[in-house]
N, C-alpha and C. Protein backbone atom coordinates (compact mmCIF):
# COMPACT_ATOMS: atom_id res chain seq x y z
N UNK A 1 136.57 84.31 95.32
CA UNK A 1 135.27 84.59 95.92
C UNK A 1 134.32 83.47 95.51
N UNK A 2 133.51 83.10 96.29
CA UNK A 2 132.50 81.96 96.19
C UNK A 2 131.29 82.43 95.63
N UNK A 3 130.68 81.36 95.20
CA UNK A 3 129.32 82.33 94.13
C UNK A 3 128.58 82.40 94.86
N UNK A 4 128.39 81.22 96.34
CA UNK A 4 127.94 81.77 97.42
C UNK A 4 127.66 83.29 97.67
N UNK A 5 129.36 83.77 98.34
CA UNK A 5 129.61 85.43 98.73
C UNK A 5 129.33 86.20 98.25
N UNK A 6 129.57 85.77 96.46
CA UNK A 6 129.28 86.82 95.22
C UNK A 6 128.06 87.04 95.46
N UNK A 7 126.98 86.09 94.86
CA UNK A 7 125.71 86.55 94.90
C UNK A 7 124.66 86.76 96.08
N UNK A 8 125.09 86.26 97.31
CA UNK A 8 124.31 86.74 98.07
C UNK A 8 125.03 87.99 99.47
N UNK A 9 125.92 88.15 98.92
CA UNK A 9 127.03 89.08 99.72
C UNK A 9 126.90 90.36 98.50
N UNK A 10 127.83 90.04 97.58
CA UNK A 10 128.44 91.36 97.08
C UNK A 10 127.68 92.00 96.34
N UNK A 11 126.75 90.98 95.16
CA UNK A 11 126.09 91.59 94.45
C UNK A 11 124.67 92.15 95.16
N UNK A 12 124.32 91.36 95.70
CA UNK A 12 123.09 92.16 96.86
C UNK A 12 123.00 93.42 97.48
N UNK A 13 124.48 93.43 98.12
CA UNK A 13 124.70 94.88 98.37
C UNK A 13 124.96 96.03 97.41
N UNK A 14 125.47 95.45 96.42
CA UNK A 14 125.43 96.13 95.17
C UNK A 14 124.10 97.33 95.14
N UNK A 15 123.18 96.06 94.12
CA UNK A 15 122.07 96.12 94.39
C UNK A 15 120.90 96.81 94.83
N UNK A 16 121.62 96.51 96.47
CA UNK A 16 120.72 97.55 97.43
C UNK A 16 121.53 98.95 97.32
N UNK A 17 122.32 98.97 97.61
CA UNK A 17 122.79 100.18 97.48
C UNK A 17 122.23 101.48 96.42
N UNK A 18 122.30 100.90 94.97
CA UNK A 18 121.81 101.34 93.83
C UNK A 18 120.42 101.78 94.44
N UNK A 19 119.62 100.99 95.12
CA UNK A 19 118.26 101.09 95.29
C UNK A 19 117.94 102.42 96.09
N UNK A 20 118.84 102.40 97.33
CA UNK A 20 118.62 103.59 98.02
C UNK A 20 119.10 104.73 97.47
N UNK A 21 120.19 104.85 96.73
CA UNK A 21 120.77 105.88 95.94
C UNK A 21 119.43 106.56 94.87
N UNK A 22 118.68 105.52 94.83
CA UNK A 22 117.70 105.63 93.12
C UNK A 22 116.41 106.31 94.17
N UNK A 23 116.26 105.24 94.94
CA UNK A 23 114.99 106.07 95.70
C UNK A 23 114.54 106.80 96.87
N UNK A 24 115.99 107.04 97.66
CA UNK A 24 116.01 107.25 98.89
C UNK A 24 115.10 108.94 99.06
N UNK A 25 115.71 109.48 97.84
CA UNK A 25 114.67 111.10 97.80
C UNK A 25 112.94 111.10 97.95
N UNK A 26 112.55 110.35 97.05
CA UNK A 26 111.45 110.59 97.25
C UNK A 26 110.83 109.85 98.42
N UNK A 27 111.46 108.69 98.78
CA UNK A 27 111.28 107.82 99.98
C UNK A 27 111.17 108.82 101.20
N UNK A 28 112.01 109.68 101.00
CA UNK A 28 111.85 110.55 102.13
C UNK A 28 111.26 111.98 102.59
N UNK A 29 110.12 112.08 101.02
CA UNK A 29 109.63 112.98 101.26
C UNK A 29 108.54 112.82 100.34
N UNK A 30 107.13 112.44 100.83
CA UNK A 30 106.04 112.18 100.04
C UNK A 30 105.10 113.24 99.83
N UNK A 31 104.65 113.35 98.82
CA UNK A 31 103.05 114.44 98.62
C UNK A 31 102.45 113.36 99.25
N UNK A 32 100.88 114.67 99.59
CA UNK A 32 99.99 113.71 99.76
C UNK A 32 98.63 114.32 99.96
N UNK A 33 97.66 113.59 99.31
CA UNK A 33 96.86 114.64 99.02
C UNK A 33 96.46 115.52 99.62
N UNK A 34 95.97 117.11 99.07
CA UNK A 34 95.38 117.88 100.09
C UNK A 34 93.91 118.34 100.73
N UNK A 35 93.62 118.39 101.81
CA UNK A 35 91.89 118.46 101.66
C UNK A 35 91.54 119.68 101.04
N UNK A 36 90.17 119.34 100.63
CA UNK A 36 89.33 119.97 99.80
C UNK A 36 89.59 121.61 100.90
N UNK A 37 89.16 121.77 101.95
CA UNK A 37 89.37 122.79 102.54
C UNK A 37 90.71 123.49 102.71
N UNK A 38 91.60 123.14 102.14
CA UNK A 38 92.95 123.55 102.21
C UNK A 38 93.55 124.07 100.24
N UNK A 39 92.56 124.18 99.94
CA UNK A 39 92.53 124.40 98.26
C UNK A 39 93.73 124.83 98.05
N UNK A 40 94.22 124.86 97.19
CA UNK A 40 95.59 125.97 96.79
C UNK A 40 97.06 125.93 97.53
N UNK A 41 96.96 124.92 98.60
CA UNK A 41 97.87 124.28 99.18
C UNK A 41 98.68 123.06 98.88
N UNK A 42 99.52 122.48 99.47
CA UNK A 42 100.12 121.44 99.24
C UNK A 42 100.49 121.04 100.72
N UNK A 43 100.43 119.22 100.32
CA UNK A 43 100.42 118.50 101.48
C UNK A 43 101.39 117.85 101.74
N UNK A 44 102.56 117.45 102.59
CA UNK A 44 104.04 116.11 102.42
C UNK A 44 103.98 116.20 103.37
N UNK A 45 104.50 114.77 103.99
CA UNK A 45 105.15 114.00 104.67
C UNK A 45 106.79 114.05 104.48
N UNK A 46 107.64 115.02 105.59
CA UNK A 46 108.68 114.77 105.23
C UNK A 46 109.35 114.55 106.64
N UNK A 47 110.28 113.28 106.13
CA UNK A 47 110.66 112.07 107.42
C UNK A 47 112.05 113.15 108.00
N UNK A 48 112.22 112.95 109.19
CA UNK A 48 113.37 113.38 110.06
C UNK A 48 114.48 112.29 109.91
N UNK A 49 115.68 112.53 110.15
CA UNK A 49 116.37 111.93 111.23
C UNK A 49 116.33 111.13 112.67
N UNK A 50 116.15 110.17 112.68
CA UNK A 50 116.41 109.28 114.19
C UNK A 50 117.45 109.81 115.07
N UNK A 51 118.52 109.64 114.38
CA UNK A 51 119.59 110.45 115.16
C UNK A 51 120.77 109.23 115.11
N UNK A 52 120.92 108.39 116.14
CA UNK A 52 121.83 107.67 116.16
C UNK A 52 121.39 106.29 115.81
N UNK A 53 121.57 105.40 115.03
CA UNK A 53 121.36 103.99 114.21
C UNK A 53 122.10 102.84 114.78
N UNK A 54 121.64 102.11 116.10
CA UNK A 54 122.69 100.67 115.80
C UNK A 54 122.23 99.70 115.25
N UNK A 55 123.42 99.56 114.32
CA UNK A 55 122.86 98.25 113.44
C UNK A 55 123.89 97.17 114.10
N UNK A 56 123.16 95.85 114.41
CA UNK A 56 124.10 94.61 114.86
C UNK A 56 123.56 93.76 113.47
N UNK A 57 124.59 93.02 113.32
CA UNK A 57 124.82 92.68 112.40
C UNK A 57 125.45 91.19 112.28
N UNK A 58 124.68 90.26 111.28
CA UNK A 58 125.24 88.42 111.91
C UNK A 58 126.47 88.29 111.25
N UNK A 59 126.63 87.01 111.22
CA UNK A 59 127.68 86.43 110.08
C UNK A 59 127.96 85.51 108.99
N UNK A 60 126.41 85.32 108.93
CA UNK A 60 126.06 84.70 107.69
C UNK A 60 126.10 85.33 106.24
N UNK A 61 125.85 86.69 105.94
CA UNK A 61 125.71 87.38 105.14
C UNK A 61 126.35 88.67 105.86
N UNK A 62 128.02 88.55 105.94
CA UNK A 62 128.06 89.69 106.94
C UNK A 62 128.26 90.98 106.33
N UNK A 63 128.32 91.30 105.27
CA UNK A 63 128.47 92.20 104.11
C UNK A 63 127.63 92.72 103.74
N UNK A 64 126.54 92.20 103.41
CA UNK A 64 124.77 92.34 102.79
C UNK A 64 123.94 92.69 104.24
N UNK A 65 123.80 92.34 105.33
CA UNK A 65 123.15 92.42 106.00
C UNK A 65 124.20 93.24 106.85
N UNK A 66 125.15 93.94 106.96
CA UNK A 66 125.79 94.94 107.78
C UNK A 66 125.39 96.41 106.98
N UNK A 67 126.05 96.30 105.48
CA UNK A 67 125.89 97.13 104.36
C UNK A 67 124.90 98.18 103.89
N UNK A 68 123.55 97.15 103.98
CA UNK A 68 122.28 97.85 103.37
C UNK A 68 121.59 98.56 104.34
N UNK A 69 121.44 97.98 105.81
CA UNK A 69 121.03 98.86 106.94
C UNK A 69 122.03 100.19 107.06
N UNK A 70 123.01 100.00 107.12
CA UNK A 70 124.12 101.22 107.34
C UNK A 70 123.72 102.21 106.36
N UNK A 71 123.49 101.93 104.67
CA UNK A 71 123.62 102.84 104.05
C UNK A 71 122.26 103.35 103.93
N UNK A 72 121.46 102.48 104.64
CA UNK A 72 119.58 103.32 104.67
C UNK A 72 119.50 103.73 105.53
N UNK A 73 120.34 104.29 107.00
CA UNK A 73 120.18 104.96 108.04
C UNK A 73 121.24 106.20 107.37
N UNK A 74 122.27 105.89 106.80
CA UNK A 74 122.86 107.56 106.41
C UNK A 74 121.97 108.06 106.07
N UNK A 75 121.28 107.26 104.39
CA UNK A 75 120.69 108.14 103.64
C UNK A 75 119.82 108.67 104.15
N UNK A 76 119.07 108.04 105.30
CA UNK A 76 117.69 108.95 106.42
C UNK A 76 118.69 110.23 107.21
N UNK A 77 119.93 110.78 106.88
CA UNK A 77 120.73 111.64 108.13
C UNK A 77 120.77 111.33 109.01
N UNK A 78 121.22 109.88 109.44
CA UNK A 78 121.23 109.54 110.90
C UNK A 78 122.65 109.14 111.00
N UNK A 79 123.26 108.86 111.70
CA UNK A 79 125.09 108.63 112.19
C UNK A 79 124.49 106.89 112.70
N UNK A 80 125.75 106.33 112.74
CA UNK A 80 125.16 104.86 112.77
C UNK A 80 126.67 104.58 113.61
N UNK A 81 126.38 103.12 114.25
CA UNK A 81 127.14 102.44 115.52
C UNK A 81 126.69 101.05 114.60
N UNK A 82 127.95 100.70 114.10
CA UNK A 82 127.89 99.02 113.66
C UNK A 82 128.63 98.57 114.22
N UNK A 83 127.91 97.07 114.86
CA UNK A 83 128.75 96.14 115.85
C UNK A 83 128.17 95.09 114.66
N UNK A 84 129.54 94.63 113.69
CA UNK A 84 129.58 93.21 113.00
C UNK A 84 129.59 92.31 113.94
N UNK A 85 129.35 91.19 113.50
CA UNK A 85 129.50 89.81 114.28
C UNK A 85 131.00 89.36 114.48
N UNK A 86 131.31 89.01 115.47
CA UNK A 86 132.45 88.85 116.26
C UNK A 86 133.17 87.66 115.61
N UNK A 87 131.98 87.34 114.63
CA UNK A 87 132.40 86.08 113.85
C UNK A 87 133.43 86.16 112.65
N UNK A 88 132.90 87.47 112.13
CA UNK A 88 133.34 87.69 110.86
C UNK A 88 134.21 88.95 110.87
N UNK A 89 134.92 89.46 111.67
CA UNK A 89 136.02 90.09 112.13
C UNK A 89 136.23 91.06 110.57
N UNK A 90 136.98 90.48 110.16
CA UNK A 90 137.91 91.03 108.80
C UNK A 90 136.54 91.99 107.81
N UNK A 91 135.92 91.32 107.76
CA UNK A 91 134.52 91.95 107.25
C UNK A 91 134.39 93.21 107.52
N UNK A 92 134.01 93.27 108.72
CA UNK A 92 133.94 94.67 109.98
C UNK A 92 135.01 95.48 109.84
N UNK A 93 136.25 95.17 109.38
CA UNK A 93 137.66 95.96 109.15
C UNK A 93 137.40 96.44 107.57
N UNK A 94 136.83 95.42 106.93
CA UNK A 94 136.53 95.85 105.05
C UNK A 94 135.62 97.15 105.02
N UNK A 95 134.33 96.82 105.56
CA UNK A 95 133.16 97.98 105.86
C UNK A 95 134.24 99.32 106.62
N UNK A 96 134.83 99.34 107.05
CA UNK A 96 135.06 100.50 108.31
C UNK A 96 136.35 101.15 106.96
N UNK A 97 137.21 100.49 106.25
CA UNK A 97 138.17 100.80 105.30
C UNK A 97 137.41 101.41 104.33
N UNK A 98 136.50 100.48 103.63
CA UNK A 98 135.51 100.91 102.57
C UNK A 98 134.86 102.72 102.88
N UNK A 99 134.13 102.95 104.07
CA UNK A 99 134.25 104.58 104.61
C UNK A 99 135.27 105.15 104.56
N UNK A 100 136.73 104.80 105.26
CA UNK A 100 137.42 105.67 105.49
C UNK A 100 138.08 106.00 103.63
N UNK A 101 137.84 104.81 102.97
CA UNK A 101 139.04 105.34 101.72
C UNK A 101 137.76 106.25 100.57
N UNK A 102 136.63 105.90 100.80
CA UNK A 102 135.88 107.34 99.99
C UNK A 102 135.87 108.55 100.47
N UNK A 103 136.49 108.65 102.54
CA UNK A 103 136.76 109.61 102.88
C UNK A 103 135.08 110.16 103.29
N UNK A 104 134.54 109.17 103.80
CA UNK A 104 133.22 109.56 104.63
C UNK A 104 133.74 110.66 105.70
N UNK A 105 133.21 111.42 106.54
CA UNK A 105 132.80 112.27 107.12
C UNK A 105 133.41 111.52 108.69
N UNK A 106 134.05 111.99 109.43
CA UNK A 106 134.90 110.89 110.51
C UNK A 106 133.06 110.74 111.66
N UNK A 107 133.00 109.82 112.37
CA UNK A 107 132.09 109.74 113.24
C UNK A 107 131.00 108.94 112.92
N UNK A 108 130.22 109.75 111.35
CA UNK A 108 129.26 109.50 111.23
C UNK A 108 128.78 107.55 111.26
N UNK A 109 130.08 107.03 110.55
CA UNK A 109 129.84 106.02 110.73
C UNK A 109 130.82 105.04 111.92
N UNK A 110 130.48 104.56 112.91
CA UNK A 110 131.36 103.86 113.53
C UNK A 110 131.40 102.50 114.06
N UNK A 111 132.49 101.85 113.74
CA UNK A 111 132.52 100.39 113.96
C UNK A 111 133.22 99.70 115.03
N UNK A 112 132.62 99.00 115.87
CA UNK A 112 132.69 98.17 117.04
C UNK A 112 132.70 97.16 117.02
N UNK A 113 133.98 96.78 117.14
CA UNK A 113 134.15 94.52 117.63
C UNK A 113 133.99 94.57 118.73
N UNK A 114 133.43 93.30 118.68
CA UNK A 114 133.24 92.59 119.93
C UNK A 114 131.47 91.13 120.04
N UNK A 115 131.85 90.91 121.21
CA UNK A 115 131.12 90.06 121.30
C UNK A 115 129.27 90.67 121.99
N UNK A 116 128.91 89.23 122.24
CA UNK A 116 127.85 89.36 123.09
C UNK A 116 127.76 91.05 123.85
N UNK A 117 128.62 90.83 124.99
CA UNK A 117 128.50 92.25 125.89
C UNK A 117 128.88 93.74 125.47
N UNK A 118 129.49 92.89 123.87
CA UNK A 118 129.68 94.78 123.28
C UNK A 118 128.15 95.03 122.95
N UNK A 119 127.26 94.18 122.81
CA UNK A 119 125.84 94.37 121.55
C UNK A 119 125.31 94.66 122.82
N UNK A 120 124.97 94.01 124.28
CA UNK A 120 124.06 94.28 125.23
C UNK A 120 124.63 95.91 125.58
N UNK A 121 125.95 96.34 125.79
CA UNK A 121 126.28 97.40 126.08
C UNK A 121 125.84 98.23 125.28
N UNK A 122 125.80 98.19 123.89
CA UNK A 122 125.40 99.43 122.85
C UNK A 122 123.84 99.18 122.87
N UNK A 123 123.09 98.63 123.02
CA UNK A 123 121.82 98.73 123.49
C UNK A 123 121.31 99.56 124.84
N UNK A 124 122.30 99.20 125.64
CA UNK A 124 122.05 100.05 127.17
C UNK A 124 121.95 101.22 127.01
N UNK A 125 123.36 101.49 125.82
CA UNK A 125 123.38 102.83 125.78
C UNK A 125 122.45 103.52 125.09
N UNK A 126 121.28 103.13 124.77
CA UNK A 126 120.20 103.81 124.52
C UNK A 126 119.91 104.52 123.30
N UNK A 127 120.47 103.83 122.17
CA UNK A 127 120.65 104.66 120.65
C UNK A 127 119.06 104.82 120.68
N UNK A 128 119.03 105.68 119.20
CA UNK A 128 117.85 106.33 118.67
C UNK A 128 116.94 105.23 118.19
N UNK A 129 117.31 104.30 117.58
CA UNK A 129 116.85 103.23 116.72
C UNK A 129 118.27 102.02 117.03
N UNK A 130 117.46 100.42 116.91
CA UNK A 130 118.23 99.31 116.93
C UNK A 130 117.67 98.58 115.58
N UNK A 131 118.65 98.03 114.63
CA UNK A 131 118.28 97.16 113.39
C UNK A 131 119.08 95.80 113.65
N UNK A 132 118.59 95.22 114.15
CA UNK A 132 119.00 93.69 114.65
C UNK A 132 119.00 92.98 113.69
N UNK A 133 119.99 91.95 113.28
CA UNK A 133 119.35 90.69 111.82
C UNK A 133 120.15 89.71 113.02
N UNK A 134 119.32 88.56 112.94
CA UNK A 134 120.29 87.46 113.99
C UNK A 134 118.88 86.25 114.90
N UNK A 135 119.64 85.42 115.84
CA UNK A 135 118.55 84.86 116.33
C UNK A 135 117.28 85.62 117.22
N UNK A 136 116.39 84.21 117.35
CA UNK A 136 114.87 84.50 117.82
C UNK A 136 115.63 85.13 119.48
N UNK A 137 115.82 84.01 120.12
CA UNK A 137 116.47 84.28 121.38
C UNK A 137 117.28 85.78 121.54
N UNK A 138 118.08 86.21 120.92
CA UNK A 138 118.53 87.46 120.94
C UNK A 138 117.98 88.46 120.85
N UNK A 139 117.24 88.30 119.52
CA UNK A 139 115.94 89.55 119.40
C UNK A 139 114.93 89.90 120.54
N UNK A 140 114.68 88.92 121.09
CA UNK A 140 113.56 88.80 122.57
C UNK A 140 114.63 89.66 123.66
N UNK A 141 115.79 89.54 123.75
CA UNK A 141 116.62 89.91 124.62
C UNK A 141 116.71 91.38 124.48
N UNK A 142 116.43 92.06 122.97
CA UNK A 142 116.94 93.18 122.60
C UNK A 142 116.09 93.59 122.64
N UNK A 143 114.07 93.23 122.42
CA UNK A 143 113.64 93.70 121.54
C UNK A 143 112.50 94.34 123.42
N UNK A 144 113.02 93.15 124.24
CA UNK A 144 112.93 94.15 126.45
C UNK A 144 113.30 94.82 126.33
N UNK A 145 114.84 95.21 126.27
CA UNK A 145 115.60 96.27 126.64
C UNK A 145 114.94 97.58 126.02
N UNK A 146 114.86 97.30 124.72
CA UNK A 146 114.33 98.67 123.78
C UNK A 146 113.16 98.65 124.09
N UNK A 147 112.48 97.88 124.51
CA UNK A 147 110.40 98.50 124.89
C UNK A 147 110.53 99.18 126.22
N UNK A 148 111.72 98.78 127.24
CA UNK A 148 111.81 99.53 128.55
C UNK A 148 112.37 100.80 128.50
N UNK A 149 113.26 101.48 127.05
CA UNK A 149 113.41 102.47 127.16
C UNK A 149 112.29 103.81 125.82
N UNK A 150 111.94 102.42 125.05
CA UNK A 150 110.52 102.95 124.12
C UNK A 150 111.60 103.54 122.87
N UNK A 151 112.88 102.12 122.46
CA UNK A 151 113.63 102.69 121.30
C UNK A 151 112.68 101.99 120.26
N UNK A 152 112.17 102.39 119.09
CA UNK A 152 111.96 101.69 118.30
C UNK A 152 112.87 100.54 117.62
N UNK A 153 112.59 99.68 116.84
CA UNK A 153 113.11 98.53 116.39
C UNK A 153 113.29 97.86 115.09
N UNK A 154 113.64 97.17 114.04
CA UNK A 154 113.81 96.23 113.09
C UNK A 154 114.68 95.13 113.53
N UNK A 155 113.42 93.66 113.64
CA UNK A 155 114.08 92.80 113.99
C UNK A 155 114.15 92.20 112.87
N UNK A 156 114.76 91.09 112.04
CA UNK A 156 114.91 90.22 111.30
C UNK A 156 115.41 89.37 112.04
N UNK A 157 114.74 87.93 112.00
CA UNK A 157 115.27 86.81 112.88
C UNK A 157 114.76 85.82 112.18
N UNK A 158 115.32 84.23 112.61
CA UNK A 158 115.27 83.26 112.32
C UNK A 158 113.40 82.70 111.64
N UNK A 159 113.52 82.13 111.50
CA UNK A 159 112.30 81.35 111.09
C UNK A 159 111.91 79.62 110.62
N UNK A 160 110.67 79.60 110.76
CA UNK A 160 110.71 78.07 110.20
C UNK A 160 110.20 77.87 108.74
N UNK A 161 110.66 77.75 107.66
CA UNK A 161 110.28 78.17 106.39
C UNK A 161 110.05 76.76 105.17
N UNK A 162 108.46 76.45 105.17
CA UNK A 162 108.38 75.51 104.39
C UNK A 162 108.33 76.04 102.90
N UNK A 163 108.98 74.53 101.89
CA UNK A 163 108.56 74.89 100.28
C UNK A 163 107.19 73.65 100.20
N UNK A 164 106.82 74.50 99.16
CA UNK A 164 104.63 73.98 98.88
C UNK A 164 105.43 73.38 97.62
N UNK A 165 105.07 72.20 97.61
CA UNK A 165 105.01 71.45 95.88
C UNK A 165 103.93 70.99 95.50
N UNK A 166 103.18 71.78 94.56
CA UNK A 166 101.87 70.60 94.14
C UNK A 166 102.54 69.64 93.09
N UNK A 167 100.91 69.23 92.88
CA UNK A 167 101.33 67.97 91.85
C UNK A 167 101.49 68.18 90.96
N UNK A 168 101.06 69.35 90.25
CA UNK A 168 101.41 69.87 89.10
C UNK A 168 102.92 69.97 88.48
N UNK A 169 103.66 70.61 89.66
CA UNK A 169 104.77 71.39 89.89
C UNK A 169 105.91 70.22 89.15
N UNK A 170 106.70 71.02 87.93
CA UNK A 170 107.36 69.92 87.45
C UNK A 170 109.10 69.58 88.51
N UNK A 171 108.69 68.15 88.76
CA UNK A 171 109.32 67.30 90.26
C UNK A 171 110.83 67.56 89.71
N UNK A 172 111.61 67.43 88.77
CA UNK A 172 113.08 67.77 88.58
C UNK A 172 113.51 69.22 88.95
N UNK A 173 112.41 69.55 88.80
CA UNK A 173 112.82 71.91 88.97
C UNK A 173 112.53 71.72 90.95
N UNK A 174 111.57 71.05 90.63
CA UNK A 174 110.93 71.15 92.44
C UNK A 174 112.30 70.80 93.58
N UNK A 175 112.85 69.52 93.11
CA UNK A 175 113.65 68.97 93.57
C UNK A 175 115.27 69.92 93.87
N UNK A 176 115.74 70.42 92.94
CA UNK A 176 116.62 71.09 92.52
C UNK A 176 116.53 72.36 93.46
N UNK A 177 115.17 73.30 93.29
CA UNK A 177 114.74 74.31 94.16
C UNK A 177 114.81 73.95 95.81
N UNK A 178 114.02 72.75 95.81
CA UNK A 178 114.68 71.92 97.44
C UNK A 178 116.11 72.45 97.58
N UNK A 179 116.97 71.81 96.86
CA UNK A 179 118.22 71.37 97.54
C UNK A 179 118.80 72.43 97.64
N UNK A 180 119.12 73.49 96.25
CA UNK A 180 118.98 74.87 96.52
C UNK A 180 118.86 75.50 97.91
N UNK A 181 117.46 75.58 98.26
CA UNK A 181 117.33 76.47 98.94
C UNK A 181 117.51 75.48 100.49
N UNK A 182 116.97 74.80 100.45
CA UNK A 182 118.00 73.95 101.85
C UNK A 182 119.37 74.31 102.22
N UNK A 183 120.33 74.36 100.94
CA UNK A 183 121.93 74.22 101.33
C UNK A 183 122.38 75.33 100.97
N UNK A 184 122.05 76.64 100.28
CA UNK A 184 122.31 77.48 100.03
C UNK A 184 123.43 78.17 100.97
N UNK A 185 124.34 78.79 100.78
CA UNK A 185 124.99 79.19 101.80
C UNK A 185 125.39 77.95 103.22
N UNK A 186 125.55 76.93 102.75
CA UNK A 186 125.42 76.15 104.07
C UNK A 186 124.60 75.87 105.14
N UNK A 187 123.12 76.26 103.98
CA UNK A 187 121.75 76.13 104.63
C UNK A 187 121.98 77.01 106.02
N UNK A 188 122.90 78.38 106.04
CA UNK A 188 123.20 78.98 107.33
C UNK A 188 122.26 80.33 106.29
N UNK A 189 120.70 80.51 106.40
CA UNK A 189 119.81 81.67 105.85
C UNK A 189 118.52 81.96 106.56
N UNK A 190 118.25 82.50 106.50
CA UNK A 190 116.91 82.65 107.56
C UNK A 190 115.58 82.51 107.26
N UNK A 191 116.34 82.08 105.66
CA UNK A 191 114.47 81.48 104.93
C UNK A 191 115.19 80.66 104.14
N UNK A 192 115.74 79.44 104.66
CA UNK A 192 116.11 78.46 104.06
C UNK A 192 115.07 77.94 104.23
N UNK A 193 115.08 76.79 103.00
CA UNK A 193 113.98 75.66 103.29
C UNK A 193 114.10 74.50 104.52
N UNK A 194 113.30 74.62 104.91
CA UNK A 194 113.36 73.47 106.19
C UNK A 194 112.60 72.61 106.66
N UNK A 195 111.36 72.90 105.77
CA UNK A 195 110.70 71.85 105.75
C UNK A 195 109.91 71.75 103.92
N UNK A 196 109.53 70.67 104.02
CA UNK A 196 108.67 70.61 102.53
C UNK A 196 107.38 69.72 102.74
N UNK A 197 106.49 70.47 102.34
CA UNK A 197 104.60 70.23 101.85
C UNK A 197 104.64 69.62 100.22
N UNK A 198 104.37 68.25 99.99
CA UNK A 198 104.61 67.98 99.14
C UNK A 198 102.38 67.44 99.08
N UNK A 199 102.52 67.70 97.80
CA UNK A 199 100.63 66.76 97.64
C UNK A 199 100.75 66.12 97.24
């Protein structure tokens, strides 16, 4: 395994996972204060179910960014439709094994290869919620379809992402942090550095 995969694949999902496990309860059910005219009462916010979750999913981070959406739509009680990237195949077979051998619940989670016209098709079909991570161009494509049927959305998409160096900033760490975050992963990240503001 590459320290690449390790740390921004395995241990991330790690990670997140832990996170939703640690806070997903109260995340999903808040006090909140009560008015003065309601004395002796109590006030919460407590979140529903969406219902059905598609998460599409890239192939840059296809583990971390398939992973953490999937396991924050269970923990909301929602059933989820993951279409991995067509790129990263074997991945999409790891995730779908990884359910079946803890012996998840059959349905709740389900996984779909394919390309382009599998992702426009599972959009048509009109899920509850879409969690997109992937390009600008795609998201615009996804993000029509779902305002014409009024699905809500999470896009994560590309960007143009400068690093600020002042003069202060000591130039061997600065430099290093450049190259870092430029090539990271094969500079294939969505807040890689790509440009630099130097004073």
């Amino acid at each position: 395994v590459s320290v690449d995969a390790l740390t921004g694949d395995i241990l991330t999902s790690l990670d997140g996972i832990k996170h939703v496990e640690k806070h997903a309860h109260k995340a999903l059910r808040k006090k909140m204060p009560t008015p003065i005219f309601l004395l002796g009462k109590k006030s919460y916010v407590e979140y529903k179910p969406r219902g059905v979750v598609l998460v599409i999913s890239p192939w840059n981070f296809p583990f971390q960014l398939s992973m953490i959406p999937v396991i924050s739509a269970i923990a909301g009680g929602n059933t989820v439709i993951l279409k991995p990237s067509e790129m990263t195949p074997l991945v999409g077979r790891a995730i779908e094994g990884i359910f079946e051998e803890v012996g998840f619940p059959p349905n709740v989670i389900q996984i779909l290869h394919g390309g382009k016209e599998m992702g426009a098709a599972l959009v048509k079909g009109k899920p509850d919620y879409i969690f997109f991570t992937g390009s600008v161009r795609t998201g615009k494509i996804i993000q029509e379809q779902a305002a014409k049927e009024l699905i809500p959305t999470t896009l994560e998409l590309g960007g143009k992402d400068p690093m600020i160096v002042f003069a202060d900033a000591p130039i061997e760490r600065a430099i290093g942090g450049a190259i870092w975050g430029a090539f990271n992963n094969a500079g294939q990240v969505c807040m890689s550095v790509e440009r630099l503001y130097v004073q």
